[in-house]
N, C-alpha and C. Protein backbone atom coordinates (compact mmCIF):
# COMPACT_ATOMS: atom_id res chain seq x y z
N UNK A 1 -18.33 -12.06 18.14
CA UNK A 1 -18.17 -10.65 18.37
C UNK A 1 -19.54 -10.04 18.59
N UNK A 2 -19.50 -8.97 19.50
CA UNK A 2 -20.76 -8.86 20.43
C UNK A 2 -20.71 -7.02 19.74
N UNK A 3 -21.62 -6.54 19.51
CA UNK A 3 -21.44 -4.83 19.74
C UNK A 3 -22.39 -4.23 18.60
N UNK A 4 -22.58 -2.90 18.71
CA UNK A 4 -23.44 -2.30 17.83
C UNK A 4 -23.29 -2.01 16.51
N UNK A 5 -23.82 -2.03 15.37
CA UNK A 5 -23.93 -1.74 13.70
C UNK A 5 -24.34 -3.23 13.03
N UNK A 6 -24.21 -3.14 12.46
CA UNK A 6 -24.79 -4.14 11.34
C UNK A 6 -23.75 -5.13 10.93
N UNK A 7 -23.78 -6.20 10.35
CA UNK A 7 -22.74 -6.86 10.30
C UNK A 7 -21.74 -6.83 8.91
N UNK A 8 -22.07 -5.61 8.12
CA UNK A 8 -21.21 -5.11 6.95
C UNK A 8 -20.66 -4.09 7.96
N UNK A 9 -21.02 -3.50 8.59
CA UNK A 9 -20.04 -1.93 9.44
C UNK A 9 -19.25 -3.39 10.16
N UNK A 10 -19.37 -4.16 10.65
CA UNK A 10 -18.07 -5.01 11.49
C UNK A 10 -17.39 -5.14 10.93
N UNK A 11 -17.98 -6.12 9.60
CA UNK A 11 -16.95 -6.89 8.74
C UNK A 11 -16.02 -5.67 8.37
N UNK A 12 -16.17 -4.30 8.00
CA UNK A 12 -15.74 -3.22 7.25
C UNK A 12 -14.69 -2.54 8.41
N UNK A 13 -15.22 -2.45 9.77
CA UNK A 13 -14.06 -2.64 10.69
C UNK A 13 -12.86 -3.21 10.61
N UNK A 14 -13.08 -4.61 10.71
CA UNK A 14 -12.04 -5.45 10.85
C UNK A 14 -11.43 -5.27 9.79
N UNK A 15 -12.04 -5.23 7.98
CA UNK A 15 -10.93 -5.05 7.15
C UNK A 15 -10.13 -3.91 7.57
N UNK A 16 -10.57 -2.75 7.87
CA UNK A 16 -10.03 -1.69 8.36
C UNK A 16 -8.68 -1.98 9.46
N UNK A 17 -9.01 -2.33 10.08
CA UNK A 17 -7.77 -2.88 10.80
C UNK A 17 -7.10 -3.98 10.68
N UNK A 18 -7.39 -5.14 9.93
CA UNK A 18 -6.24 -5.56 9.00
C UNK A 18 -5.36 -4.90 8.01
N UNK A 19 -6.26 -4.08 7.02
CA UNK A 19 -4.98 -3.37 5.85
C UNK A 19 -5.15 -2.63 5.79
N UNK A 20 -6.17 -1.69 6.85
CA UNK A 20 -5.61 0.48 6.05
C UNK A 20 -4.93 0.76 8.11
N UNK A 21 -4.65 -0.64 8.88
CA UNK A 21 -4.51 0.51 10.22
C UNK A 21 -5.18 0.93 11.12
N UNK A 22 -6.77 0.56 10.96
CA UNK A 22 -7.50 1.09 11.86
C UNK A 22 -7.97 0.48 12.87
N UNK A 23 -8.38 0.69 14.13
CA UNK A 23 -8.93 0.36 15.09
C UNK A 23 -9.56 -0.70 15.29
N UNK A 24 -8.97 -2.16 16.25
CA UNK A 24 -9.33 -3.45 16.37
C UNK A 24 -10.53 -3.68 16.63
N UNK A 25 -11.38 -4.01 15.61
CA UNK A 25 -13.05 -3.61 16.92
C UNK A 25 -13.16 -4.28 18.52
N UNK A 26 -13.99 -4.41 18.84
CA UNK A 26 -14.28 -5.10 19.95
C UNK A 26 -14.81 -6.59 20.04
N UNK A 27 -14.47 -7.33 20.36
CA UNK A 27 -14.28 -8.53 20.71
C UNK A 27 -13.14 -9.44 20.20
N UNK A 28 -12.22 -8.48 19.23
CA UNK A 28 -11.02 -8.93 18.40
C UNK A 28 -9.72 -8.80 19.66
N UNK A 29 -8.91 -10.12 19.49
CA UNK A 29 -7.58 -10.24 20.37
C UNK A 29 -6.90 -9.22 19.17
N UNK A 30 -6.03 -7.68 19.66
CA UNK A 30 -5.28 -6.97 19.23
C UNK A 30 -3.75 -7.77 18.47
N UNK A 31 -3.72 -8.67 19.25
CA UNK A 31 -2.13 -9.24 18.62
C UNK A 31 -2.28 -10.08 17.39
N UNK A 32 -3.58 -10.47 17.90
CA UNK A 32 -3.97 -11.93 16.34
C UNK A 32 -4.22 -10.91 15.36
N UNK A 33 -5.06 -9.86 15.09
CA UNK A 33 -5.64 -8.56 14.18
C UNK A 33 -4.29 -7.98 13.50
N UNK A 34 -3.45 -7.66 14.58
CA UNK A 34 -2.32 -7.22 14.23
C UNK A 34 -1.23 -8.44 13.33
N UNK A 35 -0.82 -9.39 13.83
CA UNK A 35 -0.32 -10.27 13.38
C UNK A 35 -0.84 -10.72 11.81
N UNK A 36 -2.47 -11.15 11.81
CA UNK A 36 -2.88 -11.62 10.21
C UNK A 36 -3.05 -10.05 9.51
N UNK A 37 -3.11 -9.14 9.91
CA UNK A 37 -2.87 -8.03 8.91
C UNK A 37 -1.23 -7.67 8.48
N UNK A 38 -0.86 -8.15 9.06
CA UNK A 38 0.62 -7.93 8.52
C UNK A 38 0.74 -9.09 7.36
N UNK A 39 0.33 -9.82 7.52
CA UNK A 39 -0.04 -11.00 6.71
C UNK A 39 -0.79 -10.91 4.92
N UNK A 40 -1.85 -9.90 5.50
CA UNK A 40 -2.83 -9.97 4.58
C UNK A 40 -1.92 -8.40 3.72
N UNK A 41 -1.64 -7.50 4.79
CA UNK A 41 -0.79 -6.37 3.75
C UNK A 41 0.73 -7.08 3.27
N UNK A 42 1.26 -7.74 3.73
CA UNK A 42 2.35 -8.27 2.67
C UNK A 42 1.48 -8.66 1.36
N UNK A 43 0.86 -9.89 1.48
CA UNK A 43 0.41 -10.33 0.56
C UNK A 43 0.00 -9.37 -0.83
N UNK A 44 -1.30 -8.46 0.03
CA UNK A 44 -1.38 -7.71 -1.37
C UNK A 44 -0.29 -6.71 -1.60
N UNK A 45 0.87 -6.54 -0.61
CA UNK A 45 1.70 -5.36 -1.60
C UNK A 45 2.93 -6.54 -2.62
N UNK A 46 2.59 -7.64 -2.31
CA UNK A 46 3.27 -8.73 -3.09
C UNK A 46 2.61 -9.03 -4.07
N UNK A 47 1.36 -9.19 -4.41
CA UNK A 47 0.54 -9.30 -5.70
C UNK A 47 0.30 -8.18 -6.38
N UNK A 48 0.53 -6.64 -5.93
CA UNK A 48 0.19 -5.43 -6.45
C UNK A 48 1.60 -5.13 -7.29
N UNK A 49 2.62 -5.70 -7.01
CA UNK A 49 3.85 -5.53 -7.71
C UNK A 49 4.22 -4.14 -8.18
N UNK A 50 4.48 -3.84 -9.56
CA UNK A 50 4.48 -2.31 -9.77
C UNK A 50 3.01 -1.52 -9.91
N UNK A 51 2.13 -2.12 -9.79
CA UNK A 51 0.81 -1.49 -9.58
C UNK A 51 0.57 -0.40 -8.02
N UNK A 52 0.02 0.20 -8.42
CA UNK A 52 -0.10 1.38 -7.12
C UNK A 52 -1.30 1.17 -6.73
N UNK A 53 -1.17 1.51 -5.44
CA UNK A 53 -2.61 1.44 -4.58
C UNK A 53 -3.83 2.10 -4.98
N UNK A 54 -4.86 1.48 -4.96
CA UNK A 54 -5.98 2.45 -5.50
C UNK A 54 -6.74 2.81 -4.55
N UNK A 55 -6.55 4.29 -3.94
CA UNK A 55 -6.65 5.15 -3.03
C UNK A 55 -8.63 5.11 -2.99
N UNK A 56 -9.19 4.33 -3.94
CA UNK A 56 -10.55 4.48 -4.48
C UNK A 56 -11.00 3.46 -4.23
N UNK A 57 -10.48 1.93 -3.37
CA UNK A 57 -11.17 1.35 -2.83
C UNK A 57 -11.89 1.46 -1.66
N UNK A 58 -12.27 2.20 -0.61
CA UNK A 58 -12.56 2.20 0.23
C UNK A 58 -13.88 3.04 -0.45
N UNK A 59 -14.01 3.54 -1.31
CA UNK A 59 -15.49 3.99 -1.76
C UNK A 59 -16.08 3.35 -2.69
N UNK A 60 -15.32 2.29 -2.72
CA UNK A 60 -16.34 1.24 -4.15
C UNK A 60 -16.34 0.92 -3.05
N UNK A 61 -16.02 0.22 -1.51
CA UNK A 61 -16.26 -0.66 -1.09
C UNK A 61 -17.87 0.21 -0.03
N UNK A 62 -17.72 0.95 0.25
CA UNK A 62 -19.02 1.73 0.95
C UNK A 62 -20.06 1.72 -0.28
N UNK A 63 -20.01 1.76 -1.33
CA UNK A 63 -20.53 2.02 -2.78
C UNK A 63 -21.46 0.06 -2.82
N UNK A 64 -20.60 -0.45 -2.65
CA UNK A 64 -21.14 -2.28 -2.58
C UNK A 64 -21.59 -2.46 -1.08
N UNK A 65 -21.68 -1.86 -0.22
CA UNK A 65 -21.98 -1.64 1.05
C UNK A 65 -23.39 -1.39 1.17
N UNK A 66 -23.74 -0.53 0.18
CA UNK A 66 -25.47 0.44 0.50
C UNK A 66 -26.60 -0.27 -0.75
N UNK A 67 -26.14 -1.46 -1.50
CA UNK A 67 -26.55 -1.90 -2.36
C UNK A 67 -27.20 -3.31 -1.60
């Protein structure tokens, strides 16, 4: 994968569009992205069981990002 930011803003992409929905980056095939995120969100809403989403990962994860 070819394109501009650093390679934590990619990696942070792609999770992004595996499990919150967001935008395939660039050089990613859309159907494979799409396909293993359906994958990877079963999984964790299958291990999260009656546990609820913690709306507060995406800022621990920018939080382990700048460290």
């Amino acid at each position: 994968m070819t394109g501009p930011g650093s390679l934590a803003q990619r990696q942070e992409a792609l999770v992004r569009a595996l499990v919150a929905g967001g935008p395939v980056p660039s050089g990613f095939d859309p159907q494979a992205v799409a396909a293993a995120g359906e994958v990877c969100r079963h999984k964790r809403d299958a291990h999260a069981g009656s546990v609820r989403p913690r709306p507060a990962w995406w800022s621990r994860l920018a939080r382990l990002r700048r460290r």
